[in-house]
N, C-alpha and C. Protein backbone atom coordinates (compact mmCIF):
# COMPACT_ATOMS: atom_id res chain seq x y z
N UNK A 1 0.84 -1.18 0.00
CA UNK A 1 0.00 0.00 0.00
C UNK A 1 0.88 1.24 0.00
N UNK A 2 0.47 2.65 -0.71
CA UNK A 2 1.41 3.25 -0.49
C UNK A 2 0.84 4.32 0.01
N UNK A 3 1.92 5.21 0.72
CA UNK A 3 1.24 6.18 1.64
C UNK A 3 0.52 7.39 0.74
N UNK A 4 -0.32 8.17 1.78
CA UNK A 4 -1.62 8.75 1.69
C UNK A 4 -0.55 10.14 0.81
N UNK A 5 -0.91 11.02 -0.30
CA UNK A 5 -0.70 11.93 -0.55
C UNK A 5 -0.29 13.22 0.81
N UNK A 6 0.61 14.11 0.75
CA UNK A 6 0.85 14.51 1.73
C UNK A 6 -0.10 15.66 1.72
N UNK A 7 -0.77 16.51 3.24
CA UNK A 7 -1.42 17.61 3.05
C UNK A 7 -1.01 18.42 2.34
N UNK A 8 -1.87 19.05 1.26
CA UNK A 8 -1.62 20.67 0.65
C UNK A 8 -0.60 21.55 1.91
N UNK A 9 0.22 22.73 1.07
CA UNK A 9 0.64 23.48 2.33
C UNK A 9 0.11 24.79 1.44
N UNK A 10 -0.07 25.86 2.20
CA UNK A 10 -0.18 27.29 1.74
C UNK A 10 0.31 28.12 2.68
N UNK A 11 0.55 29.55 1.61
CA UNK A 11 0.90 30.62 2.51
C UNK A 11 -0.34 31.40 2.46
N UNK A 12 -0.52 32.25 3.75
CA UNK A 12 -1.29 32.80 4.27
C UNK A 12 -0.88 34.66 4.14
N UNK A 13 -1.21 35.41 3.71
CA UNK A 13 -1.10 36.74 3.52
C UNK A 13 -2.12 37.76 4.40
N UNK A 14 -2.20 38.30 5.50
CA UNK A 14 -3.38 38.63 5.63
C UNK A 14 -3.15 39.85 6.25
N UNK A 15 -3.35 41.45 5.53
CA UNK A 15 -2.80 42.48 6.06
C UNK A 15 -3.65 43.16 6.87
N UNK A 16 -3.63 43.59 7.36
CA UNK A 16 -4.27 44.36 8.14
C UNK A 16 -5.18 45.88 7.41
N UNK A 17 -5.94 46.00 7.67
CA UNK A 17 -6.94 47.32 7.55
C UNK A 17 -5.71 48.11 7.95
N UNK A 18 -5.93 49.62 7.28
CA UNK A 18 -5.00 50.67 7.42
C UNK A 18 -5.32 51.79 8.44
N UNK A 19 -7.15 51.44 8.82
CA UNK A 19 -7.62 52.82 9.42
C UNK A 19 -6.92 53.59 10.46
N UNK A 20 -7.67 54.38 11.30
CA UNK A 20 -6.90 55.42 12.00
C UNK A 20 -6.90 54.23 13.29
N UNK A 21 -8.28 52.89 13.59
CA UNK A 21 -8.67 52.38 14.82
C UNK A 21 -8.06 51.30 14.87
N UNK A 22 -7.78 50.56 13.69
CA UNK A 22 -7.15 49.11 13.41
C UNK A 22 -6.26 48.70 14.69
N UNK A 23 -5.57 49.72 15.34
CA UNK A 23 -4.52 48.82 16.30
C UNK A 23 -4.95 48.84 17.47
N UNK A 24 -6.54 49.67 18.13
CA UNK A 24 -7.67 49.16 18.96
C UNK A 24 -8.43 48.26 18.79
N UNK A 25 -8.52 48.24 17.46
CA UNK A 25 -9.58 46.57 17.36
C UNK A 25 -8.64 45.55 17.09
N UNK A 26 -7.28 45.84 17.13
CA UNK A 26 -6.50 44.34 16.72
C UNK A 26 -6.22 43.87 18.17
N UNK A 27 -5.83 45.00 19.45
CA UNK A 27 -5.36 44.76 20.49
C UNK A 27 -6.85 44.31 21.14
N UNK A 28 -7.83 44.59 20.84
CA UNK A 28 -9.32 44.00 21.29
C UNK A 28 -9.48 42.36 21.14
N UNK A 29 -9.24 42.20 20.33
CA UNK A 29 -9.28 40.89 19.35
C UNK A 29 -8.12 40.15 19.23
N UNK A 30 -6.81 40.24 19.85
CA UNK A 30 -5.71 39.64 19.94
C UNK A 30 -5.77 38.57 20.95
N UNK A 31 -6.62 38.55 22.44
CA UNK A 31 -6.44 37.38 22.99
C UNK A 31 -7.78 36.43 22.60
N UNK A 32 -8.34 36.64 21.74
CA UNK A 32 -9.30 35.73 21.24
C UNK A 32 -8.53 34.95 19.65
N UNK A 33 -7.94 35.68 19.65
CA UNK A 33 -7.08 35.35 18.19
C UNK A 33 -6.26 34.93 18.82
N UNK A 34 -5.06 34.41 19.52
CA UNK A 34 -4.28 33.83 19.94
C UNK A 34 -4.81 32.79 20.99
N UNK A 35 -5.82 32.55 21.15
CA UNK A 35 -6.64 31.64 21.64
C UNK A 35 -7.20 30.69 20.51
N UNK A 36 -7.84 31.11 19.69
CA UNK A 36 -7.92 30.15 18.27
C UNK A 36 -7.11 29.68 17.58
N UNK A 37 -6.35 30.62 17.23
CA UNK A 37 -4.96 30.36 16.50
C UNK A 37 -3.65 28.87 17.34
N UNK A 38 -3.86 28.81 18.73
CA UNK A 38 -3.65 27.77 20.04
C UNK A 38 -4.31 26.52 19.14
N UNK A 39 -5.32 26.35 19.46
CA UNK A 39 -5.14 24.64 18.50
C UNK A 39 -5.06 24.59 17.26
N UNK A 40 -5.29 25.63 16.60
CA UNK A 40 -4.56 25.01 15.25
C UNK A 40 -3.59 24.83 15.18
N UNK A 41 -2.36 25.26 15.80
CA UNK A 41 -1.23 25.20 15.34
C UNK A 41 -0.49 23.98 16.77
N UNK A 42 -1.75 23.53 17.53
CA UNK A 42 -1.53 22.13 18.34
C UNK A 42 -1.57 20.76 17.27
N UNK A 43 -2.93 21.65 16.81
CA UNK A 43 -3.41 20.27 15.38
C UNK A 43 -2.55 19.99 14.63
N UNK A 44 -1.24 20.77 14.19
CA UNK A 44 -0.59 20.68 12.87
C UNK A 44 -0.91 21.54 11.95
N UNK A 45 -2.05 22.37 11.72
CA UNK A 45 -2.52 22.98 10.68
C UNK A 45 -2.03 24.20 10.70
N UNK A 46 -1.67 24.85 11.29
CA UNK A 46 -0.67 26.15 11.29
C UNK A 46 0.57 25.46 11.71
N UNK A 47 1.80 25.45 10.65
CA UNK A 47 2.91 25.17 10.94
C UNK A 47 3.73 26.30 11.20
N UNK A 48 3.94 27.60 10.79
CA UNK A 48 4.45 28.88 11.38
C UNK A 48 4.00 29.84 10.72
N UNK A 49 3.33 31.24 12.26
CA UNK A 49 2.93 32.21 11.86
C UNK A 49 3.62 33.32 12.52
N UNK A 50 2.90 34.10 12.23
CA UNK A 50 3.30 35.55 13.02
C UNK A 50 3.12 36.91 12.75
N UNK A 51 4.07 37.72 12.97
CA UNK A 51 3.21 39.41 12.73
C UNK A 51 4.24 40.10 11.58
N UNK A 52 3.34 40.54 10.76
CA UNK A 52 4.50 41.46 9.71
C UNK A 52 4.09 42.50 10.29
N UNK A 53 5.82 43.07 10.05
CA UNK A 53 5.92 44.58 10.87
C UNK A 53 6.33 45.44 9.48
N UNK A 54 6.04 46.57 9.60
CA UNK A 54 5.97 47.61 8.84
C UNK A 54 7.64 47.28 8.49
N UNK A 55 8.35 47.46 7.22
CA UNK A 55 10.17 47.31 7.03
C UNK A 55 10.57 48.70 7.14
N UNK A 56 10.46 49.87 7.47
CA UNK A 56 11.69 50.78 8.05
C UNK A 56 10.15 51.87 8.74
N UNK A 57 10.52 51.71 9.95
CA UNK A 57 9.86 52.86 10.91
C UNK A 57 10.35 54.04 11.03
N UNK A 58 9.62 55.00 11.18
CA UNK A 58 10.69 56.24 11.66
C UNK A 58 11.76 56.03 12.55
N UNK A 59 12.73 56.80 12.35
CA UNK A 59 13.79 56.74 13.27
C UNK A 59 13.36 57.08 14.60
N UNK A 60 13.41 55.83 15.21
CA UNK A 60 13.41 56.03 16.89
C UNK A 60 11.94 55.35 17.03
N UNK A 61 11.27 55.23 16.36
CA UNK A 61 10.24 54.85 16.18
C UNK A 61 9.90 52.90 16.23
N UNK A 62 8.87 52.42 17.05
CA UNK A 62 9.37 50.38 17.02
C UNK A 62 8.39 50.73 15.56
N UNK A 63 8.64 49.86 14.74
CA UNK A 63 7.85 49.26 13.79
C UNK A 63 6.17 49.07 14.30
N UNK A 64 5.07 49.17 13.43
CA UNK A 64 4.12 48.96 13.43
C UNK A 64 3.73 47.21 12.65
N UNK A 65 2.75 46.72 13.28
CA UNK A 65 2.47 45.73 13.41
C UNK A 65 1.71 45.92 11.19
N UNK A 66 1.69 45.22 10.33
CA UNK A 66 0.82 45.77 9.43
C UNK A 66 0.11 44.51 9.16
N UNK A 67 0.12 43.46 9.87
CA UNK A 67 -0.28 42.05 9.27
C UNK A 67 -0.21 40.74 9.37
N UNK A 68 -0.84 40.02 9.43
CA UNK A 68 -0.38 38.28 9.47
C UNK A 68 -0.04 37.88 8.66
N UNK A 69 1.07 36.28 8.65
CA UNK A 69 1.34 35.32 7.60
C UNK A 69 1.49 33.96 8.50
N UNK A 70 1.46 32.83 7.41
CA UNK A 70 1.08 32.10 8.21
C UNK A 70 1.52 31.15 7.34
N UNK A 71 2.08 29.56 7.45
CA UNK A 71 1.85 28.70 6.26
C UNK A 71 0.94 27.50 6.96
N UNK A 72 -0.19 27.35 6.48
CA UNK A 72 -0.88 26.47 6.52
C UNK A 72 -0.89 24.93 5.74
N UNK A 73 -1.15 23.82 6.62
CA UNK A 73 -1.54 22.72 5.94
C UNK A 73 -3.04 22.35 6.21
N UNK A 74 -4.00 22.25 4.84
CA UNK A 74 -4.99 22.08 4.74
C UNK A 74 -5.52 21.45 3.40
N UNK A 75 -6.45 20.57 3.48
CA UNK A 75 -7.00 19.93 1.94
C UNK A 75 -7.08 21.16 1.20
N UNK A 76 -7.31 22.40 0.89
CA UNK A 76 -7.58 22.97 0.45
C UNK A 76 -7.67 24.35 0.59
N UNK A 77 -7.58 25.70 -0.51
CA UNK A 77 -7.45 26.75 -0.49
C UNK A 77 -8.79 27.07 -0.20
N UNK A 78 -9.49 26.84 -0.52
CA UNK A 78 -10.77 27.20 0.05
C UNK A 78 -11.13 26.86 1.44
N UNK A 79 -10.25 25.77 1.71
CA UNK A 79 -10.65 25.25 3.60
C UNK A 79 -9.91 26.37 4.36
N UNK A 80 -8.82 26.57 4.07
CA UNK A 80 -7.84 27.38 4.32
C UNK A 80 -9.36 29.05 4.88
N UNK A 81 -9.59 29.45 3.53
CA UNK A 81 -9.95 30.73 3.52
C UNK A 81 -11.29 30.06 4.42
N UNK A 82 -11.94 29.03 4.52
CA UNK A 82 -12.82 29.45 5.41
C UNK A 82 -12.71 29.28 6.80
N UNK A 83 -11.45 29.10 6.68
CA UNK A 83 -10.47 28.50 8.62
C UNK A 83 -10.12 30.07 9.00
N UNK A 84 -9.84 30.85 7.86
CA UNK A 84 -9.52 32.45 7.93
C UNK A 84 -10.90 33.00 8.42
N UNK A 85 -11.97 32.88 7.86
CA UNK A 85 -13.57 33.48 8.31
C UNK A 85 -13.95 33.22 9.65
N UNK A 86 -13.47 32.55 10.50
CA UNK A 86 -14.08 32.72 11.74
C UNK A 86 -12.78 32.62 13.01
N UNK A 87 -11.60 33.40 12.28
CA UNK A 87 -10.75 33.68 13.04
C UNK A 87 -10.77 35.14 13.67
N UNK A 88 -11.02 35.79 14.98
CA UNK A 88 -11.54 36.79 15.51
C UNK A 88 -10.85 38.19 15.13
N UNK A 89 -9.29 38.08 13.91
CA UNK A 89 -8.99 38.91 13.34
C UNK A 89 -10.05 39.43 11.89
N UNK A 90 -10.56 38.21 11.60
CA UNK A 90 -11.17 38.21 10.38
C UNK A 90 -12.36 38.87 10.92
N UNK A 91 -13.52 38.13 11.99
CA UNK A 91 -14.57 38.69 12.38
C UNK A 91 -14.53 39.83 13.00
N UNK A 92 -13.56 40.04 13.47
CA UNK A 92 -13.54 41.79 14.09
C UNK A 92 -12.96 42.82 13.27
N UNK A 93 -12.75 42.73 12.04
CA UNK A 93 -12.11 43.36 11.24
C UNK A 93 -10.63 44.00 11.42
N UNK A 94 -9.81 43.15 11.55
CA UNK A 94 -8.86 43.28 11.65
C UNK A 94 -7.61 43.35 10.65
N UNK A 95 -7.96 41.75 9.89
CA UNK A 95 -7.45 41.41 8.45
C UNK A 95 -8.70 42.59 7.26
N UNK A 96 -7.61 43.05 6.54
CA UNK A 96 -8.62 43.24 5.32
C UNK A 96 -9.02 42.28 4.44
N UNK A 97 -10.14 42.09 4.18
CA UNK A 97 -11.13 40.92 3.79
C UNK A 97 -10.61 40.84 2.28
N UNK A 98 -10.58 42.10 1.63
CA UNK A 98 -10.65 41.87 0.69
C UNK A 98 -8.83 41.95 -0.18
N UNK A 99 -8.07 42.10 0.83
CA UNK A 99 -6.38 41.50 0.04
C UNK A 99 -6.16 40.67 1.05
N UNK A 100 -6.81 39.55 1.65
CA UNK A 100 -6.39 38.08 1.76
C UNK A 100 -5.73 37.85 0.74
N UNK A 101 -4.31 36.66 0.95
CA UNK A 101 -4.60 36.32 -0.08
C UNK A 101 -3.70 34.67 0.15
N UNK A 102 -4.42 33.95 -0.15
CA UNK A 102 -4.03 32.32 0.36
C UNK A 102 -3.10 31.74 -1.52
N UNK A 103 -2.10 31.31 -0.96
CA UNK A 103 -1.28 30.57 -2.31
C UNK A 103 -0.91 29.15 -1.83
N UNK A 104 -0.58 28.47 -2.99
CA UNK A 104 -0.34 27.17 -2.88
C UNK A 104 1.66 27.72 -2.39
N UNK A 105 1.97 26.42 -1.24
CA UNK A 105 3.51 26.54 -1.03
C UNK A 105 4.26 25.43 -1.00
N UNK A 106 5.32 25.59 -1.58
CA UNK A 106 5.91 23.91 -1.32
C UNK A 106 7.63 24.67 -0.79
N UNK A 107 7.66 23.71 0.42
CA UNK A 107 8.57 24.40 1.57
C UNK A 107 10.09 23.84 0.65
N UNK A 108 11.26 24.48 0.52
CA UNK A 108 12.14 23.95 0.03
C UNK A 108 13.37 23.22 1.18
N UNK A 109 12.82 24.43 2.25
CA UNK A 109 13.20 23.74 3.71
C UNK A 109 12.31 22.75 4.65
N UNK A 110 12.57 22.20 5.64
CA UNK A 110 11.70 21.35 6.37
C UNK A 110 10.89 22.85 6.91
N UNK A 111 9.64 22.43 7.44
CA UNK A 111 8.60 22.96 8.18
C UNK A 111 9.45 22.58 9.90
N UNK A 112 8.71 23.61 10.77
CA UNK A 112 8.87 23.16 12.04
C UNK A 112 8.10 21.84 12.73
């Protein structure tokens, strides 16, 4: 018998809204999002994520947070985007909905 096809992997793109409030509703919605985000990435299905930071801040200035990435293993780009829909960045408007953007990835390095 031979083994099972391996899970799809994808990358995960997910920037953040630009408004003036975005980093009150992200800090609102951050321990509910790092509470969800907790078993998926127990399950296997988030293999590594984290925060994109703005690349050159003002001088003296920390970097601003502008976004998530993430590489996911999931049957599918569409499972993927609907594992994104009821993540409390997504429901609280945090991610902008509409430049998601989920790609197929094939790791050239091992995954964690």
């Amino acid at each position: 018998m031979s083994d099972p096809s391996p899970t799809p992997t994808f990358l995960v793109y997910a920037p953040y809204y630009t408004d003036a409030d975005i980093l009150s509703r992200r800090n609102a919605a951050r321990p509910h999002h790092l509470e969800h985000i907790e078993g998926l990435v127990k399950s296997g299905i988030i293999r590594v994520g984290g925060i994109l930071m703005e690349p050159e801040p003002a001088p003296g200035n920390a970097p601003n947070p502008v976004g998530s990435s993430m590489i996911v293993q999931m049957g599918s780009a569409s499972e993927v985007r609907e594992m994104l829909k009821v993540d409390p960045y997504y429901v609280s408007n945090v991610w902008d909905k509409e430049k998601l953007v989920v790609l197929g990835f094939f790791a050239a390095t091992p995954l964690p």
